[in-house]
C-alpha atoms as a PDB file:
ATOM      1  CA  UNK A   1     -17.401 -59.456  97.409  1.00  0.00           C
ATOM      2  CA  UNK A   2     -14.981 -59.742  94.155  1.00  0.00           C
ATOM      3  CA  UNK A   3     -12.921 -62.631  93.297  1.00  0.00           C
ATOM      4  CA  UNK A   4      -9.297 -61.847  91.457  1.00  0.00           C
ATOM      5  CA  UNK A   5      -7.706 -65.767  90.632  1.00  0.00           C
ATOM      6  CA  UNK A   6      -9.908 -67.123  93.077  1.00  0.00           C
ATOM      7  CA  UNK A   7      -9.223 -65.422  96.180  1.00  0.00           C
ATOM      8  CA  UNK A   8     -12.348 -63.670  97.276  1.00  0.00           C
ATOM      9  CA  UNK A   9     -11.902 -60.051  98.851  1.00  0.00           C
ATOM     10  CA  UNK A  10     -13.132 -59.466 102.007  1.00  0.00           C
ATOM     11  CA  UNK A  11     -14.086 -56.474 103.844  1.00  0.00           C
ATOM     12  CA  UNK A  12     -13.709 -56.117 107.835  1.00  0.00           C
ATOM     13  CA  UNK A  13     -13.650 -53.115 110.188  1.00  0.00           C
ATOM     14  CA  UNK A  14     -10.870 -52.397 111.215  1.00  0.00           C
ATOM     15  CA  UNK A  15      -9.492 -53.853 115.087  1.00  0.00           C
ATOM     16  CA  UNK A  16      -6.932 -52.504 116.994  1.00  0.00           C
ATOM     17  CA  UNK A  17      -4.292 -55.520 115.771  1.00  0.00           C
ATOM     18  CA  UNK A  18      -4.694 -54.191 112.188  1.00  0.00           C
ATOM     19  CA  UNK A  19      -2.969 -50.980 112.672  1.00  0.00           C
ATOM     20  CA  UNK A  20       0.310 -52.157 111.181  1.00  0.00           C
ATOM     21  CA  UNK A  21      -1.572 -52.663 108.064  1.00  0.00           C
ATOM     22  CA  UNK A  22      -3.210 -49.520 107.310  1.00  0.00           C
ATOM     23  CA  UNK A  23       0.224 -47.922 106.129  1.00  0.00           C
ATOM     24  CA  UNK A  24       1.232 -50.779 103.569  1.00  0.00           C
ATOM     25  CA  UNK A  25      -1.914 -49.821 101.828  1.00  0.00           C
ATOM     26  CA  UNK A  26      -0.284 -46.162 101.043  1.00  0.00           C
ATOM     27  CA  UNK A  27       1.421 -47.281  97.418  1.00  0.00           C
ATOM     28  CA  UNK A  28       2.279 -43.702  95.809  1.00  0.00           C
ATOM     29  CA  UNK A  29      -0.646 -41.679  93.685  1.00  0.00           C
ATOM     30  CA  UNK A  30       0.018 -41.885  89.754  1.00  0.00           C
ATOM     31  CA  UNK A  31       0.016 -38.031  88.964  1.00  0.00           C
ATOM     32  CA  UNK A  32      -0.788 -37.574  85.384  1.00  0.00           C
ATOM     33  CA  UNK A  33      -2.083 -33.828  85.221  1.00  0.00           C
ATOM     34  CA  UNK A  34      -4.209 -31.828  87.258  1.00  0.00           C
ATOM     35  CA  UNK A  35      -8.435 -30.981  87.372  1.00  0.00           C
ATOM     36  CA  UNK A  36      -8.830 -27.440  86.667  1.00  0.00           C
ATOM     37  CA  UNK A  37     -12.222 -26.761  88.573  1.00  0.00           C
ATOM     38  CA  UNK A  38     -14.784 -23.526  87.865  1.00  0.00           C
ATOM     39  CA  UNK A  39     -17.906 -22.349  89.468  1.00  0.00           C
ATOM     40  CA  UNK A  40     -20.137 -20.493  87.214  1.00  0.00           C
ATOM     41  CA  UNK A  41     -23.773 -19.533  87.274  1.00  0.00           C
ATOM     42  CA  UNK A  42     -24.317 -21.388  91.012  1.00  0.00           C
ATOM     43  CA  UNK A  43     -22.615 -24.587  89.368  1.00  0.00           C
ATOM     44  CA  UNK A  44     -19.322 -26.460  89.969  1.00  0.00           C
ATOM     45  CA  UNK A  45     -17.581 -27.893  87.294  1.00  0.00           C
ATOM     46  CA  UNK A  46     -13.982 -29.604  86.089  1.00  0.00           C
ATOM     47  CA  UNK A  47     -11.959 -30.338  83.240  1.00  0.00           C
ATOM     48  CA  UNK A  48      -8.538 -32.200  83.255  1.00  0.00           C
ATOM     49  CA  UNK A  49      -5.034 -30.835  82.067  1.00  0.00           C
ATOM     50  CA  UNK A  50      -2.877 -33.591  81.729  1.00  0.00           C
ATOM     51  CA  UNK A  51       1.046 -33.491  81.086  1.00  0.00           C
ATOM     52  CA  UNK A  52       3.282 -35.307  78.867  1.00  0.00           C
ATOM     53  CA  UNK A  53       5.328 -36.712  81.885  1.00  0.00           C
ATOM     54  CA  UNK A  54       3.636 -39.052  84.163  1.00  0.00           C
ATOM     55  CA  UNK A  55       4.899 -38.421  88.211  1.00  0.00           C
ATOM     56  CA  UNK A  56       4.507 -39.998  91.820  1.00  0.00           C
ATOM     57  CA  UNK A  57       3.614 -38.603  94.490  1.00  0.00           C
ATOM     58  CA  UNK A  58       3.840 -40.570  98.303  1.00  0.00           C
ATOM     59  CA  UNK A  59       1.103 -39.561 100.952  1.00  0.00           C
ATOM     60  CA  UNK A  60       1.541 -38.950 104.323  1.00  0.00           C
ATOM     61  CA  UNK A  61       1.520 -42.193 106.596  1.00  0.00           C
ATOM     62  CA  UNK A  62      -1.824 -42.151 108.370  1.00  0.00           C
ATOM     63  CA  UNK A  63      -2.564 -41.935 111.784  1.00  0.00           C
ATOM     64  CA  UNK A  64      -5.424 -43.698 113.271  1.00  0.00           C
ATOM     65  CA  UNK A  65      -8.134 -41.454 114.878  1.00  0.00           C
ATOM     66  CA  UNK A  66     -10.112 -42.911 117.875  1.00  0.00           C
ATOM     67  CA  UNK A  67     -13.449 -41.467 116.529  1.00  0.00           C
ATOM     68  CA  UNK A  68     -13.306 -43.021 113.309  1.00  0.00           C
ATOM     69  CA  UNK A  69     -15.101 -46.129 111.390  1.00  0.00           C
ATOM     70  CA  UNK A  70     -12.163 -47.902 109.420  1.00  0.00           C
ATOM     71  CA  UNK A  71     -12.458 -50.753 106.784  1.00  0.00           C
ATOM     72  CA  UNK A  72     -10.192 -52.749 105.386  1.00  0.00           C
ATOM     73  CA  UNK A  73     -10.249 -55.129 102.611  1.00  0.00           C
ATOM     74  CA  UNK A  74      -8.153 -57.868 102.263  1.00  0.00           C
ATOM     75  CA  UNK A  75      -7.771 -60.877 100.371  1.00  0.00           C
ATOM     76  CA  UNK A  76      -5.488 -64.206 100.938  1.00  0.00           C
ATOM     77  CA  UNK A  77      -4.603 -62.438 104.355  1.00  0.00           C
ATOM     78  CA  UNK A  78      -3.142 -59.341 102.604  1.00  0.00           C
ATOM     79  CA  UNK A  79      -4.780 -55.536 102.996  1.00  0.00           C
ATOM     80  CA  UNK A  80      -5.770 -54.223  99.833  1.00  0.00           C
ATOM     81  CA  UNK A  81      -6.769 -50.915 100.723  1.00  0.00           C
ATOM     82  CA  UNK A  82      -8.795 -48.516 103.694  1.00  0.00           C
ATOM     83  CA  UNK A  83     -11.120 -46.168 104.177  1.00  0.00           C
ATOM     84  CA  UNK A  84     -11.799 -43.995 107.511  1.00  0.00           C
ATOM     85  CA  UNK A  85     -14.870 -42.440 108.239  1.00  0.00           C
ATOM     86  CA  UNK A  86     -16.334 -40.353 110.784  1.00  0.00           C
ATOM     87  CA  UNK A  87     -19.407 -38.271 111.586  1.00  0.00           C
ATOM     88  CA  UNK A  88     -18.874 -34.930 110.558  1.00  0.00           C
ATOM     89  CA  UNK A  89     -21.075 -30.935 112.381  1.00  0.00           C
ATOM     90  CA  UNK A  90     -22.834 -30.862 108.768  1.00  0.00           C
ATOM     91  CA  UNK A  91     -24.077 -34.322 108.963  1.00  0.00           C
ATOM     92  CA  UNK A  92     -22.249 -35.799 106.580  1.00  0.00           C
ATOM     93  CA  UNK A  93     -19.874 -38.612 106.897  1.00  0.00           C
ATOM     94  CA  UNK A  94     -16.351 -37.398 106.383  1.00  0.00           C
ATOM     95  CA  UNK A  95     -13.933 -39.961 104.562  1.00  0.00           C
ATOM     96  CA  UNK A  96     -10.730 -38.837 106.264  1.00  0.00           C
ATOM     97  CA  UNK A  97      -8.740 -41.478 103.911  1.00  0.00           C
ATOM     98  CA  UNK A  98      -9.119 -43.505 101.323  1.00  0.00           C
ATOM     99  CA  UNK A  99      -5.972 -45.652  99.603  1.00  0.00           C
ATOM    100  CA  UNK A 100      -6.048 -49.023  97.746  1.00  0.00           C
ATOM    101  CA  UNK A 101      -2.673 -50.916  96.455  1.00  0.00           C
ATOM    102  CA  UNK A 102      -1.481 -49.864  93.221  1.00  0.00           C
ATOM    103  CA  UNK A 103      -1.951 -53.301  92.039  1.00  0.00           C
ATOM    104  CA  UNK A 104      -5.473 -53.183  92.832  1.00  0.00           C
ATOM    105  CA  UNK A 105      -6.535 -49.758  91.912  1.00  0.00           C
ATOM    106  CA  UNK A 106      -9.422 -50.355  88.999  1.00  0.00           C
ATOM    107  CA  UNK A 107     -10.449 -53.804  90.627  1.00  0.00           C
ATOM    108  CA  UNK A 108     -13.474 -52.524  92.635  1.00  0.00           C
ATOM    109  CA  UNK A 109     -11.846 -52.564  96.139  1.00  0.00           C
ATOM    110  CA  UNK A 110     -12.444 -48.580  96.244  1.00  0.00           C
ATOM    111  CA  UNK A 111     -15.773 -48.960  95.260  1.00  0.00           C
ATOM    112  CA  UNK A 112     -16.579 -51.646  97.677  1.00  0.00           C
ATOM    113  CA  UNK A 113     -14.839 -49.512 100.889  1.00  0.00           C
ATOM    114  CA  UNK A 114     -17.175 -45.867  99.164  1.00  0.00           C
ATOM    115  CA  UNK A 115     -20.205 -48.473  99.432  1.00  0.00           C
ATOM    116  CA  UNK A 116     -19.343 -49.591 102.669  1.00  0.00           C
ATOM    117  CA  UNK A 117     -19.117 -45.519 104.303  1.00  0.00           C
ATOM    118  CA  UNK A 118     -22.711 -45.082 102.235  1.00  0.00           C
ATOM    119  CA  UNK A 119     -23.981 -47.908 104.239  1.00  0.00           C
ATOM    120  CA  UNK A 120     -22.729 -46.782 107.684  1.00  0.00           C
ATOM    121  CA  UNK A 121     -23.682 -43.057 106.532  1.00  0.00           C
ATOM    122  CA  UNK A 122     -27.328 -44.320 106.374  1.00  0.00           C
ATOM    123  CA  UNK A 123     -27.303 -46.335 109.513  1.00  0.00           C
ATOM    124  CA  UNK A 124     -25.835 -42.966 111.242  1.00  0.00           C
ATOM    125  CA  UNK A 125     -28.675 -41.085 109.307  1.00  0.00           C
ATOM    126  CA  UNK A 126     -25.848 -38.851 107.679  1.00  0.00           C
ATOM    127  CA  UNK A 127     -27.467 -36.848 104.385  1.00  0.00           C
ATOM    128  CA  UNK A 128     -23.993 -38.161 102.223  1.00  0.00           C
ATOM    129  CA  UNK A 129     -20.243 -38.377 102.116  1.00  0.00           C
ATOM    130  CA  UNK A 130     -17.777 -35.753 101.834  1.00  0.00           C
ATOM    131  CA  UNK A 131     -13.967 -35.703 101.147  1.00  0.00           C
ATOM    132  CA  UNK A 132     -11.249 -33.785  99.990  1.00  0.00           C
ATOM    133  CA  UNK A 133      -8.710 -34.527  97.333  1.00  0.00           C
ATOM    134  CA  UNK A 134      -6.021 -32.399  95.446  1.00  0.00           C
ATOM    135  CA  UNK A 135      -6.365 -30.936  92.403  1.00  0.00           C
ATOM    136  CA  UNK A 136      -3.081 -32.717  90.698  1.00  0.00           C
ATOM    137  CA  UNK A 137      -5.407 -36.376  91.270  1.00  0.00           C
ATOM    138  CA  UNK A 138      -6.524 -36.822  88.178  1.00  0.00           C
ATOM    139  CA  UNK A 139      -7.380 -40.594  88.799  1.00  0.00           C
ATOM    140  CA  UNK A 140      -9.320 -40.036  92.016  1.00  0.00           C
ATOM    141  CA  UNK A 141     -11.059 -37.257  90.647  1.00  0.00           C
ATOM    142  CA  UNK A 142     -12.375 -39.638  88.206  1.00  0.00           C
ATOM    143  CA  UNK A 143     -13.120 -42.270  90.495  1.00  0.00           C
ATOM    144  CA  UNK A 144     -14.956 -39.855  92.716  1.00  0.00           C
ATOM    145  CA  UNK A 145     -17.461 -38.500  89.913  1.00  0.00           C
ATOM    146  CA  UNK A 146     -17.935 -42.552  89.072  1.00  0.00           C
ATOM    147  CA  UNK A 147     -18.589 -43.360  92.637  1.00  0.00           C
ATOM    148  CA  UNK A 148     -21.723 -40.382  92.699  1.00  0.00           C
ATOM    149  CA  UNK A 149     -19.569 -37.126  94.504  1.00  0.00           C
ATOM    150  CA  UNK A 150     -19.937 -34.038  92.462  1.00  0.00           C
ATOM    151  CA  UNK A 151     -17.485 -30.924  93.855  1.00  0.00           C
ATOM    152  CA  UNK A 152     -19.000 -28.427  96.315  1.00  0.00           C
ATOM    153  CA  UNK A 153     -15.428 -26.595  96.791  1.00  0.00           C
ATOM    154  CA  UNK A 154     -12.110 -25.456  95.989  1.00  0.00           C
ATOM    155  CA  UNK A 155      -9.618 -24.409  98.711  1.00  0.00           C
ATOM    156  CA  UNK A 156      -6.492 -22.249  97.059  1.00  0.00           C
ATOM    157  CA  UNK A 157      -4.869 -21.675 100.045  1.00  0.00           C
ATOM    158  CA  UNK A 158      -5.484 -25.108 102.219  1.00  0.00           C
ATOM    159  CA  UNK A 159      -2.008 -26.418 101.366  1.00  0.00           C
ATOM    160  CA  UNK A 160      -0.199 -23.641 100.986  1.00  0.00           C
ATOM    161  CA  UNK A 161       2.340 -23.873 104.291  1.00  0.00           C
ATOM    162  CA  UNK A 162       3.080 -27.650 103.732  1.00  0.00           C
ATOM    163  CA  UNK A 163       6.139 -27.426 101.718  1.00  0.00           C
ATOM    164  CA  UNK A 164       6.786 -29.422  98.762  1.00  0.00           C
ATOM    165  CA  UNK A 165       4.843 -31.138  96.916  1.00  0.00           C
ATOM    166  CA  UNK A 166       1.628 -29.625  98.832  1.00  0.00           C
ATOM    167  CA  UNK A 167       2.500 -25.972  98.309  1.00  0.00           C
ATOM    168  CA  UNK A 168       1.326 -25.422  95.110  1.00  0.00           C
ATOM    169  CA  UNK A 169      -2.087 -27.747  94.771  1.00  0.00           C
ATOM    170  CA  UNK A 170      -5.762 -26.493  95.820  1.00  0.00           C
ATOM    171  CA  UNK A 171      -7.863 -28.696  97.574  1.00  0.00           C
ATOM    172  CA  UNK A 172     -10.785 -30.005  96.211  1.00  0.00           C
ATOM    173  CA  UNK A 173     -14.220 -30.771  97.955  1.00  0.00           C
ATOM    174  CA  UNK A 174     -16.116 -33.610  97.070  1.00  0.00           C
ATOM    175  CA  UNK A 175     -19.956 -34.524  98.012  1.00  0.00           C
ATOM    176  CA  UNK A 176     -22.228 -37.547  97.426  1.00  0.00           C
ATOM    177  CA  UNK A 177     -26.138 -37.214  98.946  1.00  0.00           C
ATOM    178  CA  UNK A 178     -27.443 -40.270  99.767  1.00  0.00           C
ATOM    179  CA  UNK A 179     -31.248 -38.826  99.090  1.00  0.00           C
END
């Protein structure tokens, strides 16, 4: 798939033995502003606010669910980054998670796991992928609109009983068609 100093990166589905990799793949999101999203005239739109001050933000750990497809990508025997999918009611594949190493964000593992779920989306004859992201991602925002998802939704209040630091970010919808 992509080479970095030789070592080739691999991508495998995940087996049961990998679990106690899928968490050291969870390096902390680079939070350098916020996407400040609009809906006019039947459209969806976004713009980015970004502040002087760059912050980090740690995700939850993630918990494996039974009736997901998971992928990991390694290289030299080391996980690189995830991805879980699943069949969602609207028949579109739902990416429950994506993460990639820090070190490796940029290098094309992300895009290689997003072609991966488009692949097993069209095998399942899903009509795209959907996912949801916060608004104070600036970087995955941008890697989402690269990678073909456009917004279909903003969610105001779909954080707001988590508590620090979810309180006070909206939740942002993201579709790719496969059509």
């Amino acid at each position: 798939m992509g080479e970095r100093g030789g070592a080739t990166m691999i991508i495998q589905l995940y087996r049961q033995q990998d679990e106690a990799f899928i968490n050291r793949t969870k390096d902390p999101i680079c939070i350098i502003g916020r996407i400040r999203v609009r809906f006019e005239n039947g459209q969806w739109s976004w713009d980015e606010v970004l502040d002087d001050k760059i912050t980090y933000k740690q995700q939850a750990p993630f918990s494996v669910d039974p009736d997901s497809t998971i992928w990991i990508a390694w290289m030299d025997g080391k996980p690189l980054g995830h991805l879980a999918v699943r069949a969602d009611w609207n028949r579109y594949a739902w990416i429950d998670e994506i993460d990639v190493l820090a070190a490796y964000r940029g290098q094309g593992v992300g895009s290689a796991l997003i072609a991966e779920a488009k692949d097993w989306a069209k095998d399942h004859q899903l009509a795209g992928l959907g996912l949801e992201s916060q608004d104070t991602n600036v970087l995955a925002a941008r890697f989402y609109q690269r990678s073909g998802f456009r917004i279909g939704g903003l969610n105001t209040a779909f954080y707001r009983h988590l508590g620090k630091p979810y309180q006070d970010e909206y939740a942002v919808f993201w579709y790719a068609d496969l059509s």
